[in-house]
C-alpha atoms as a PDB file:
ATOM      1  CA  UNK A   1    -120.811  30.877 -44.272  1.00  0.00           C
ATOM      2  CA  UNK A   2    -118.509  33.569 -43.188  1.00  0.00           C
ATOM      3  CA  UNK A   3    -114.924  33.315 -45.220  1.00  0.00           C
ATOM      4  CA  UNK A   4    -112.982  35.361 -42.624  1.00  0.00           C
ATOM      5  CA  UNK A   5    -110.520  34.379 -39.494  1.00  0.00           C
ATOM      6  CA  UNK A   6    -113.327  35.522 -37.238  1.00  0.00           C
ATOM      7  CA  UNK A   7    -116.585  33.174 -36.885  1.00  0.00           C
ATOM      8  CA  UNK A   8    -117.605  34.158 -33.627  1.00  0.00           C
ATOM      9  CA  UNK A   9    -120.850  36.239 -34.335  1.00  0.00           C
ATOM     10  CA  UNK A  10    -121.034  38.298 -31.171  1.00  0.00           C
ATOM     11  CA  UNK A  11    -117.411  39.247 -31.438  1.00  0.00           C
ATOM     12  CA  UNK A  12    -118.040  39.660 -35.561  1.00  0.00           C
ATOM     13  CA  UNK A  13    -121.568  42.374 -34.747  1.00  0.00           C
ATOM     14  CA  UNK A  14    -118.994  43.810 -32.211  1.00  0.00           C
ATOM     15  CA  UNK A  15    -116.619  44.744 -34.832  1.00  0.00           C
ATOM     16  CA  UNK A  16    -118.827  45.757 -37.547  1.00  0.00           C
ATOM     17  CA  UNK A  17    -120.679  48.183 -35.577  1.00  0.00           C
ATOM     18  CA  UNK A  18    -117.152  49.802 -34.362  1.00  0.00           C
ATOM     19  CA  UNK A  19    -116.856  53.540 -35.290  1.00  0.00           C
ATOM     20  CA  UNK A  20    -114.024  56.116 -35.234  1.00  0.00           C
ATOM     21  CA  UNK A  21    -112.430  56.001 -31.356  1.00  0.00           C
ATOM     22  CA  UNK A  22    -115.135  52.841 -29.936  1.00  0.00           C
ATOM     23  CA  UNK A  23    -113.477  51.410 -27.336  1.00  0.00           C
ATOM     24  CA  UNK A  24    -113.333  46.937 -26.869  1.00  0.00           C
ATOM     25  CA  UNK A  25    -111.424  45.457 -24.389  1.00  0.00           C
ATOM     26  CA  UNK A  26    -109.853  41.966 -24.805  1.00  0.00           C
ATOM     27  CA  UNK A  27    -109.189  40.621 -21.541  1.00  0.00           C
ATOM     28  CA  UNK A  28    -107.876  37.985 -19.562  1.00  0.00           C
ATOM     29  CA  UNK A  29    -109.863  35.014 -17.164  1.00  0.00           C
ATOM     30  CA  UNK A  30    -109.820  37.888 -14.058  1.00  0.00           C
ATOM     31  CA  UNK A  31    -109.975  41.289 -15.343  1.00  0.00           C
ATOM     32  CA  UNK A  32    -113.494  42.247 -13.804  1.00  0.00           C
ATOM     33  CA  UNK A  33    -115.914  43.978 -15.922  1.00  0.00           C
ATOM     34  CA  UNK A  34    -117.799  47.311 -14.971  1.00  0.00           C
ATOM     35  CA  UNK A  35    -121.514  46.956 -14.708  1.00  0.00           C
ATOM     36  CA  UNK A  36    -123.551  48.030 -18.292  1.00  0.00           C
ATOM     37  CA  UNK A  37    -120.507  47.009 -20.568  1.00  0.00           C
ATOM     38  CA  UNK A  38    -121.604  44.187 -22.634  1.00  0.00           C
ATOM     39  CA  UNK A  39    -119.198  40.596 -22.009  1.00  0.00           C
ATOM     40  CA  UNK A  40    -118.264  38.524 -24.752  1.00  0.00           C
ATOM     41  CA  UNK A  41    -117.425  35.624 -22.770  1.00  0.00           C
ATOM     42  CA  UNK A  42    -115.084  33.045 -25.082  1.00  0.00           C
ATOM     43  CA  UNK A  43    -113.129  31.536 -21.966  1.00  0.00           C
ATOM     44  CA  UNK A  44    -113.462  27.657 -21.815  1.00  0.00           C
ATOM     45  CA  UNK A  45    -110.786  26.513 -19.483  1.00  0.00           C
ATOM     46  CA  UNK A  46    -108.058  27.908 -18.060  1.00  0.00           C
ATOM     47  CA  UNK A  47    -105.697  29.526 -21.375  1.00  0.00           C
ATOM     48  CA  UNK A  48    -108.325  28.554 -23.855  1.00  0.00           C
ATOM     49  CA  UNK A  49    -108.817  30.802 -25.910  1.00  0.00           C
ATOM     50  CA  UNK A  50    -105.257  32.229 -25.024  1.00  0.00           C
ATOM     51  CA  UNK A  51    -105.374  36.373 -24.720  1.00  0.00           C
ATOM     52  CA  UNK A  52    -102.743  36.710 -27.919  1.00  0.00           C
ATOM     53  CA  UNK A  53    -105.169  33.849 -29.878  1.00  0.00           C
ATOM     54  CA  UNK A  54    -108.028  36.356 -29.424  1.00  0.00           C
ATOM     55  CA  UNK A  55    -105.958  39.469 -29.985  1.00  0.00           C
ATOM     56  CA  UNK A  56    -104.375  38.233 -32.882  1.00  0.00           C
ATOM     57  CA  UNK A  57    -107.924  37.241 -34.553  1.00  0.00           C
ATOM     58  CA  UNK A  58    -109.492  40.386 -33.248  1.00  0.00           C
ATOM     59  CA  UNK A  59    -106.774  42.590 -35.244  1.00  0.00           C
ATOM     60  CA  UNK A  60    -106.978  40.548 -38.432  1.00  0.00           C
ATOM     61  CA  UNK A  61    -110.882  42.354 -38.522  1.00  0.00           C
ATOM     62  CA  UNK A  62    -110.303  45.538 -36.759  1.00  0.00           C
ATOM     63  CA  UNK A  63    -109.018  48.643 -37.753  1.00  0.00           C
ATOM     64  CA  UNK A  64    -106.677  49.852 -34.778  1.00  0.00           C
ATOM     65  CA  UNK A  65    -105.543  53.418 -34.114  1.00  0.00           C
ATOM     66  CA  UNK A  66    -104.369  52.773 -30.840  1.00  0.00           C
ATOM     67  CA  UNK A  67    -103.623  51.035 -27.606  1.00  0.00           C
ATOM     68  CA  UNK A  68    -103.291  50.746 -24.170  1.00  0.00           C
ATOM     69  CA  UNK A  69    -102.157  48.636 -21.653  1.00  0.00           C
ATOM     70  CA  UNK A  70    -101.382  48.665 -17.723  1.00  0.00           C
ATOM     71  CA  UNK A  71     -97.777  49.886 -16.856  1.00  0.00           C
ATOM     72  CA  UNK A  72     -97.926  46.872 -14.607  1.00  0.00           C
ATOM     73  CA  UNK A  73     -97.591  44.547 -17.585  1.00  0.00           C
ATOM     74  CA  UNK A  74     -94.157  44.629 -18.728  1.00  0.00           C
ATOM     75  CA  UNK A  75     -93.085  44.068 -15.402  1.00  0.00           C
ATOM     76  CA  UNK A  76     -95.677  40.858 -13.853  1.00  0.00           C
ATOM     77  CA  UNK A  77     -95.829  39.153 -17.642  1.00  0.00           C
ATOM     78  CA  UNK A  78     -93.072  40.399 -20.009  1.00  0.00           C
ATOM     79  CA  UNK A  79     -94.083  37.073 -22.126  1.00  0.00           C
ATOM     80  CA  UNK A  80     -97.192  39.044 -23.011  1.00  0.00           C
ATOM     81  CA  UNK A  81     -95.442  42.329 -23.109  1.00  0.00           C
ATOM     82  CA  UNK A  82     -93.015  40.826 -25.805  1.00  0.00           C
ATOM     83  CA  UNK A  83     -95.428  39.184 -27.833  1.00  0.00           C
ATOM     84  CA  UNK A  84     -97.877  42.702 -28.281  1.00  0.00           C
ATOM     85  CA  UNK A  85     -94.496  44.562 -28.535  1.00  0.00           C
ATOM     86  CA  UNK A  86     -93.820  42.194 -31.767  1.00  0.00           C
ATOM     87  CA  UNK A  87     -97.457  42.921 -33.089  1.00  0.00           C
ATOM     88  CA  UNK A  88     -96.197  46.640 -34.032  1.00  0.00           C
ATOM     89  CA  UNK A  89     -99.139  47.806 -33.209  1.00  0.00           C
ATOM     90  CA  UNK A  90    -100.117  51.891 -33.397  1.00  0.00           C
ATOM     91  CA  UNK A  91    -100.450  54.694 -30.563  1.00  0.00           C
ATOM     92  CA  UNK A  92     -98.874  52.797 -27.434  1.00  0.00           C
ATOM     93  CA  UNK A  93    -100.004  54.270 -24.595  1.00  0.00           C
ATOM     94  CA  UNK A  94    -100.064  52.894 -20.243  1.00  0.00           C
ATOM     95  CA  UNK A  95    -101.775  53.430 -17.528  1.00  0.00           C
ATOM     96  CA  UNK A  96    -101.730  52.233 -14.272  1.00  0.00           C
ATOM     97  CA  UNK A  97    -103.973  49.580 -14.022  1.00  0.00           C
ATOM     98  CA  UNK A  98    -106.610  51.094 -11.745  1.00  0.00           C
ATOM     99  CA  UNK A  99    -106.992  53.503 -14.237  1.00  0.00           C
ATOM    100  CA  UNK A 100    -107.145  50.486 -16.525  1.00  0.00           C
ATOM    101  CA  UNK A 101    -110.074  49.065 -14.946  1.00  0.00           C
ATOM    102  CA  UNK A 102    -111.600  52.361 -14.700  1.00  0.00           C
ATOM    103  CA  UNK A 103    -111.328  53.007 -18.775  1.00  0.00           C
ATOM    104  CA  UNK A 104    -113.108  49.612 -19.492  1.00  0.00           C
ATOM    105  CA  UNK A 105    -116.749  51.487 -17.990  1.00  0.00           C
ATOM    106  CA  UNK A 106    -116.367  53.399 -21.319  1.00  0.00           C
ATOM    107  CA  UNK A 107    -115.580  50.443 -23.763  1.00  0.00           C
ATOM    108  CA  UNK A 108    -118.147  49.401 -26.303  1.00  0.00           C
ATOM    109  CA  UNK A 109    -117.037  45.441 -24.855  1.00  0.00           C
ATOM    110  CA  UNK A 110    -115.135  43.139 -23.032  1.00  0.00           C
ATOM    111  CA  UNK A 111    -114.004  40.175 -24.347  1.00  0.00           C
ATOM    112  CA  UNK A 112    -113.082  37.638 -22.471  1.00  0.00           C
ATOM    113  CA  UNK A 113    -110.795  35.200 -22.912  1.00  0.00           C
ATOM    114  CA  UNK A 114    -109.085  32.120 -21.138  1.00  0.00           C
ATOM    115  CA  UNK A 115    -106.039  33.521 -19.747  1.00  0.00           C
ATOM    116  CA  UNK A 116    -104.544  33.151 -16.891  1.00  0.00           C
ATOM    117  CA  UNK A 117    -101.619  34.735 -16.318  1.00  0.00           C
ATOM    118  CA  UNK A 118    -101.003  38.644 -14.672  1.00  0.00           C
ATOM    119  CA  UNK A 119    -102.105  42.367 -16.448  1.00  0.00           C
ATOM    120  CA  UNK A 120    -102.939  40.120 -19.970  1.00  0.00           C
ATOM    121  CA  UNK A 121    -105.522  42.892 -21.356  1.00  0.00           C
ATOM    122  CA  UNK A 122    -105.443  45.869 -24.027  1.00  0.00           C
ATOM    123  CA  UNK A 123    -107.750  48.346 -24.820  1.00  0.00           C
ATOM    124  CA  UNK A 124    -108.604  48.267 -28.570  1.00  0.00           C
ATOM    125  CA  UNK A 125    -109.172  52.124 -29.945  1.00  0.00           C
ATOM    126  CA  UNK A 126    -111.417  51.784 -33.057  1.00  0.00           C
ATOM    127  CA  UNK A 127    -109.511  53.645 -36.422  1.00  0.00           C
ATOM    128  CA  UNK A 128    -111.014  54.212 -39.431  1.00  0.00           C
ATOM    129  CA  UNK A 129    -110.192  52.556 -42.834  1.00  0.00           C
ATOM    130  CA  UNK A 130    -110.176  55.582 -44.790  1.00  0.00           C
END
């Protein structure tokens, strides 16, 4: 058995076949997902799994280079905003989130979680660990 944080196999293949600038998306309950890009769907119930639950396990097994979010977020959910602000996390960048949406078409996944509260989704740039 696996000894890691992660032990959801689709999201763990997702992660090991990452390379140098792959796109995933982690999403919340309503973010809609562009036709051809593969959905990891782990939403139960409304806010389970909860979008920083997934985000946090995601980033304990992926290398990050950078990451973007919709310029709407701070604003409609600065709970969310706050709580990937105290992550740290490298190459901040925002869009607006039609352009958002329109970036996901390019993502290697979606993953979708539980939540259910406004703009709770980041785009996940794949870094290397060398």
């Amino acid at each position: 058995m696996k000894k890691g944080l992660l032990l959801n196999i689709a999201l763990s293949q997702l992660i090991a076949s990452l390379g140098h600038g792959d796109m995933v998306v982690i999403g919340d309950a309503g973010l809609p997902v562009p036709p051809g890009v593969p959905v990891i769907d782990l939403a139960l119930t409304r806010g389970v799994p909860g979008f920083m639950q997934t985000l946090t396990t995601v980033l304990a097994e992926m290398q990050v280079e950078r990451h973007l979010l919709a310029d709407e977020l701070a604003e409609n959910n600065p709970v969310v905003a706050g709580a990937i602000a105290a992550l740290d996390l490298p190459g901040r960048s925002a869009v607006p989130h039609a352009e958002f949406k329109r970036l996901c078409a390019h993502a290697r996944a979606v993953v979708r979680t539980g939540e259910c509260t406004p703009y709770a989704n980041i785009i996940l740039v794949a870094g290397v660990v060398f």
